[in-house]
N, C-alpha and C. Protein backbone atom coordinates (compact mmCIF):
# COMPACT_ATOMS: atom_id res chain seq x y z
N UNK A 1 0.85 -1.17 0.00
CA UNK A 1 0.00 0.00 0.00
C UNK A 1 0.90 1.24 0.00
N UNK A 2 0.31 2.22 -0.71
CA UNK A 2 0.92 3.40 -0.47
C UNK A 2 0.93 4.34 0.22
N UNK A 3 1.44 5.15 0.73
CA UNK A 3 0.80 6.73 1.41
C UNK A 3 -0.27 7.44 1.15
N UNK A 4 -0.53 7.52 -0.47
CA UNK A 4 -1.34 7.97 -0.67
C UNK A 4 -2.89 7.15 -0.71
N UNK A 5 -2.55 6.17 -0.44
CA UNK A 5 -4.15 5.51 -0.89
C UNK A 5 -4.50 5.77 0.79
N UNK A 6 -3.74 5.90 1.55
CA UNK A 6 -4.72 6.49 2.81
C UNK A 6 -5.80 7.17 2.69
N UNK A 7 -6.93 7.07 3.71
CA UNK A 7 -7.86 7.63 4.05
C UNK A 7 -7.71 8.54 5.08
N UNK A 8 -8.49 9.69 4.85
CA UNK A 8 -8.41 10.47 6.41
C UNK A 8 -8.62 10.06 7.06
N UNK A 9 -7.68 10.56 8.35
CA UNK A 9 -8.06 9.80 10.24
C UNK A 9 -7.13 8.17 9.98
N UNK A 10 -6.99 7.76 8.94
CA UNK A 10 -5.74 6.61 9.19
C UNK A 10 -4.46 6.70 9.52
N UNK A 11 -4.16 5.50 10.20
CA UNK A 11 -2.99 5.77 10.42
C UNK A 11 -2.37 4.62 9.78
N UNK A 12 -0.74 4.69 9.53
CA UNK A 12 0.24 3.87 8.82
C UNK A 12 1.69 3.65 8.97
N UNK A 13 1.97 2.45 9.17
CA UNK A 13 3.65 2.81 9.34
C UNK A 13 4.20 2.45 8.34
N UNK A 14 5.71 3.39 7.99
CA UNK A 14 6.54 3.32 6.91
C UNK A 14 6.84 2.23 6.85
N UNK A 15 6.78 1.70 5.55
CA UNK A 15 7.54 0.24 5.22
C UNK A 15 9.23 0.26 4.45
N UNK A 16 8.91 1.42 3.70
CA UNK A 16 9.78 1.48 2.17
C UNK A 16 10.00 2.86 1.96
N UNK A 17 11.29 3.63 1.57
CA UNK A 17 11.22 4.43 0.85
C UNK A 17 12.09 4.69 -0.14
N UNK A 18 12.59 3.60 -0.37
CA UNK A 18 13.90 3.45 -1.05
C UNK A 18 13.49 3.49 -2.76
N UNK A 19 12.18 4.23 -2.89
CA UNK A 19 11.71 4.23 -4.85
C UNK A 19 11.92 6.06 -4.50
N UNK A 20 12.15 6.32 -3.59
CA UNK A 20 12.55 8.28 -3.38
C UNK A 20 14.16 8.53 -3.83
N UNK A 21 14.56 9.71 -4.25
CA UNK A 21 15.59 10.00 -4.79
C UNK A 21 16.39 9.82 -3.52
N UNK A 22 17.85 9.97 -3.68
CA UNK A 22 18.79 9.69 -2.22
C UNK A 22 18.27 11.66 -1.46
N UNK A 23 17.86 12.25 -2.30
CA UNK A 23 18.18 13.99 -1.55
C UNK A 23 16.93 13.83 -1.23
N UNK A 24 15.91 13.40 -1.71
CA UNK A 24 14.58 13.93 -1.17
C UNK A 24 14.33 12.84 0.28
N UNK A 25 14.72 11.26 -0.06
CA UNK A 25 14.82 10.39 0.83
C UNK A 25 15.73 11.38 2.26
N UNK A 26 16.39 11.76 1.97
CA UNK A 26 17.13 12.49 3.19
C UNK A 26 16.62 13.39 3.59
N UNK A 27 15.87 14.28 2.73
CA UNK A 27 15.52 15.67 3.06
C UNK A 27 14.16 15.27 4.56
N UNK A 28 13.14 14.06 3.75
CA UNK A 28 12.38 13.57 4.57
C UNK A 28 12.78 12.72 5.81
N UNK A 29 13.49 12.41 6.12
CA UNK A 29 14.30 11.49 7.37
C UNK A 29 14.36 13.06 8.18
N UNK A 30 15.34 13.67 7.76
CA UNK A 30 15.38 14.79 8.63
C UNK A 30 14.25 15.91 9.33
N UNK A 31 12.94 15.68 8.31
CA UNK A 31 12.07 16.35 8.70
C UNK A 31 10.99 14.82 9.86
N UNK A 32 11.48 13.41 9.74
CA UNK A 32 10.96 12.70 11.03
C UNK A 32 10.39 11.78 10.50
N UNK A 33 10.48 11.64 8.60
CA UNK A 33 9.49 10.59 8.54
C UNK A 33 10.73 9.56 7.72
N UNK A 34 10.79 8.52 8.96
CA UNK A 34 11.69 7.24 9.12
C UNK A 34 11.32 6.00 8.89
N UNK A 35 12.02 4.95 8.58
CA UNK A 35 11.13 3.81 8.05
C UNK A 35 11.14 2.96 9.75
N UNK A 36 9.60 2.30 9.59
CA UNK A 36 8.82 2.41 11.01
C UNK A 36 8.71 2.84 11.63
N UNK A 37 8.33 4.42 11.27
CA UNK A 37 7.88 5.49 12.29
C UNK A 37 6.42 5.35 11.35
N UNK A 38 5.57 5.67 12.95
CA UNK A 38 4.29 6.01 12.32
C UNK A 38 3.66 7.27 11.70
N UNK A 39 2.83 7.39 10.75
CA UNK A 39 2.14 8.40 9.91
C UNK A 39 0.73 8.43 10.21
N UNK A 40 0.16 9.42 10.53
CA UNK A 40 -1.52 10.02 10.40
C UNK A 40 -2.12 10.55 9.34
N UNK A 41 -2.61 10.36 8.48
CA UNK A 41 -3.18 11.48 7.12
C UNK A 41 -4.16 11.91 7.46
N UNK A 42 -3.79 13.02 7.65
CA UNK A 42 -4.54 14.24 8.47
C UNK A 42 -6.07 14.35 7.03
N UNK A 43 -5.25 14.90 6.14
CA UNK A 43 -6.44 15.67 5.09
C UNK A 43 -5.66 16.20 3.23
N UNK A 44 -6.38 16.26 2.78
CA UNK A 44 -5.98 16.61 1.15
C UNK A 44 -6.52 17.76 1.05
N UNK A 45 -5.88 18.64 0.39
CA UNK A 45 -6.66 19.97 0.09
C UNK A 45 -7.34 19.74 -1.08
N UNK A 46 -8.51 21.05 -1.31
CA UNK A 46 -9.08 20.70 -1.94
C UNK A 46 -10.14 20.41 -3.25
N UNK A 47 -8.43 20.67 -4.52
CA UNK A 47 -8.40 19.88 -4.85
C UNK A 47 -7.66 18.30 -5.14
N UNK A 48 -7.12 17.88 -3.93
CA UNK A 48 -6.52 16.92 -3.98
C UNK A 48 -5.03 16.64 -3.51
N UNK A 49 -4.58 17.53 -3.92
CA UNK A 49 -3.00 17.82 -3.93
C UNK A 49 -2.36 19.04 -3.68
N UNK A 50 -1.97 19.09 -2.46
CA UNK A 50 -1.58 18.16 -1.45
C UNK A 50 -1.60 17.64 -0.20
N UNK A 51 -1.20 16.74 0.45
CA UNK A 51 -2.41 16.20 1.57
C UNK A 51 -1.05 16.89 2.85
N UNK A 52 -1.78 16.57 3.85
CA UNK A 52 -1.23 16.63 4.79
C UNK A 52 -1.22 15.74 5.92
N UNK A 53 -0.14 15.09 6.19
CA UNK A 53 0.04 14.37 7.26
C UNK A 53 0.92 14.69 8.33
N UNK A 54 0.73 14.03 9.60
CA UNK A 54 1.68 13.92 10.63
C UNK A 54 2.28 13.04 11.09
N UNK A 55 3.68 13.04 11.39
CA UNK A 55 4.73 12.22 12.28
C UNK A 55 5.46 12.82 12.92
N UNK A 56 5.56 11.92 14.57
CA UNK A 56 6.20 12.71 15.19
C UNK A 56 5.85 13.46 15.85
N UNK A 57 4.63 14.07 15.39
CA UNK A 57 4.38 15.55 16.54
C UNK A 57 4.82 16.47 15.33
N UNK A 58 5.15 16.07 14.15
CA UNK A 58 5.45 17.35 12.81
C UNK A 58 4.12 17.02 12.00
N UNK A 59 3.53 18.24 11.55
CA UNK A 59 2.52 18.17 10.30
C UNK A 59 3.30 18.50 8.81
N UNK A 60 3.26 17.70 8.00
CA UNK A 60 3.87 17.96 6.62
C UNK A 60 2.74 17.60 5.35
N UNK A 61 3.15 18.73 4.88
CA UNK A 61 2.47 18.55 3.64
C UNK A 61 3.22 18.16 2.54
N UNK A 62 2.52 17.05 1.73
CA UNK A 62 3.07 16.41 0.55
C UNK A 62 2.53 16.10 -0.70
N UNK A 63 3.55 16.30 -1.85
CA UNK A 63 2.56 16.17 -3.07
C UNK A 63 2.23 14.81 -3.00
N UNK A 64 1.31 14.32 -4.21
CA UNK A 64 0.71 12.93 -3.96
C UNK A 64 1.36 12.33 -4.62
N UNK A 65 2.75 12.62 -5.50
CA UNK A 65 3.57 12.39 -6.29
C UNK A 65 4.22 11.58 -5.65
N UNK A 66 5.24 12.22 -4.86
CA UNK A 66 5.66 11.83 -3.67
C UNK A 66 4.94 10.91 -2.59
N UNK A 67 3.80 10.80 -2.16
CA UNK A 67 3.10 10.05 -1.30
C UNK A 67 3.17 8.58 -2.25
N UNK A 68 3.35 8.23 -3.29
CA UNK A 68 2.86 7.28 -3.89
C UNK A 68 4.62 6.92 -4.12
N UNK A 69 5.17 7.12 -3.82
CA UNK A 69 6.74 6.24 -3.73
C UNK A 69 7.18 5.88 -2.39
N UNK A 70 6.06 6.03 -1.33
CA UNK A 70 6.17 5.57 0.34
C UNK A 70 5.64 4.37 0.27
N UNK A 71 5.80 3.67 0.78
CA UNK A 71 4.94 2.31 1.26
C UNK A 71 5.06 1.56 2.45
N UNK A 72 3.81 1.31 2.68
CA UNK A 72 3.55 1.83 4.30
C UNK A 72 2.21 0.82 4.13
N UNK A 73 2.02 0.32 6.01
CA UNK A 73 1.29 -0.74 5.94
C UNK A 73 0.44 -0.42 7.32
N UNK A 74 -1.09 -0.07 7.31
CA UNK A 74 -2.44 0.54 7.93
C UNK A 74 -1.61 -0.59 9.36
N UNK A 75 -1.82 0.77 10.31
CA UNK A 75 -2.16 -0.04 11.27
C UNK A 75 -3.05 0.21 12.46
């Protein structure tokens, strides 16, 4: 499953992020989102893109571009 096929109010932990470039893969580690750390998908604006989730105690917003090279498993 991906990041993006979340539903609002779900939650998910990172499985994978190794289909992300090495700079953006880093850029996101540093902002908290680690593989098996958990994720909330807060909400999508609206029209769609881009959503916003939390980890950590951080809210980030992300394109759905990006959400769809995470993979991550509902828990």
């Amino acid at each position: 499953m991906e990041l993006c096929d979340l539903a609002p109010g779900q939650r998910a932990r990172i499985l994978n992020m190794n289909r992300l470039s090495h700079q953006v893969r880093r850029k996101l580690m540093v902002m908290g989102l680690l593989p098996n750390s958990e994720v909330l998908f807060l909400r999508t604006a609206p029209l769609g893109d881009p959503m916003q989730i939390q980890c950590q105690g951080i809210c980030l917003s992300m394109q759905k571009g990006l959400a769809q090279l995470i993979e991550v498993e509902p828990v």
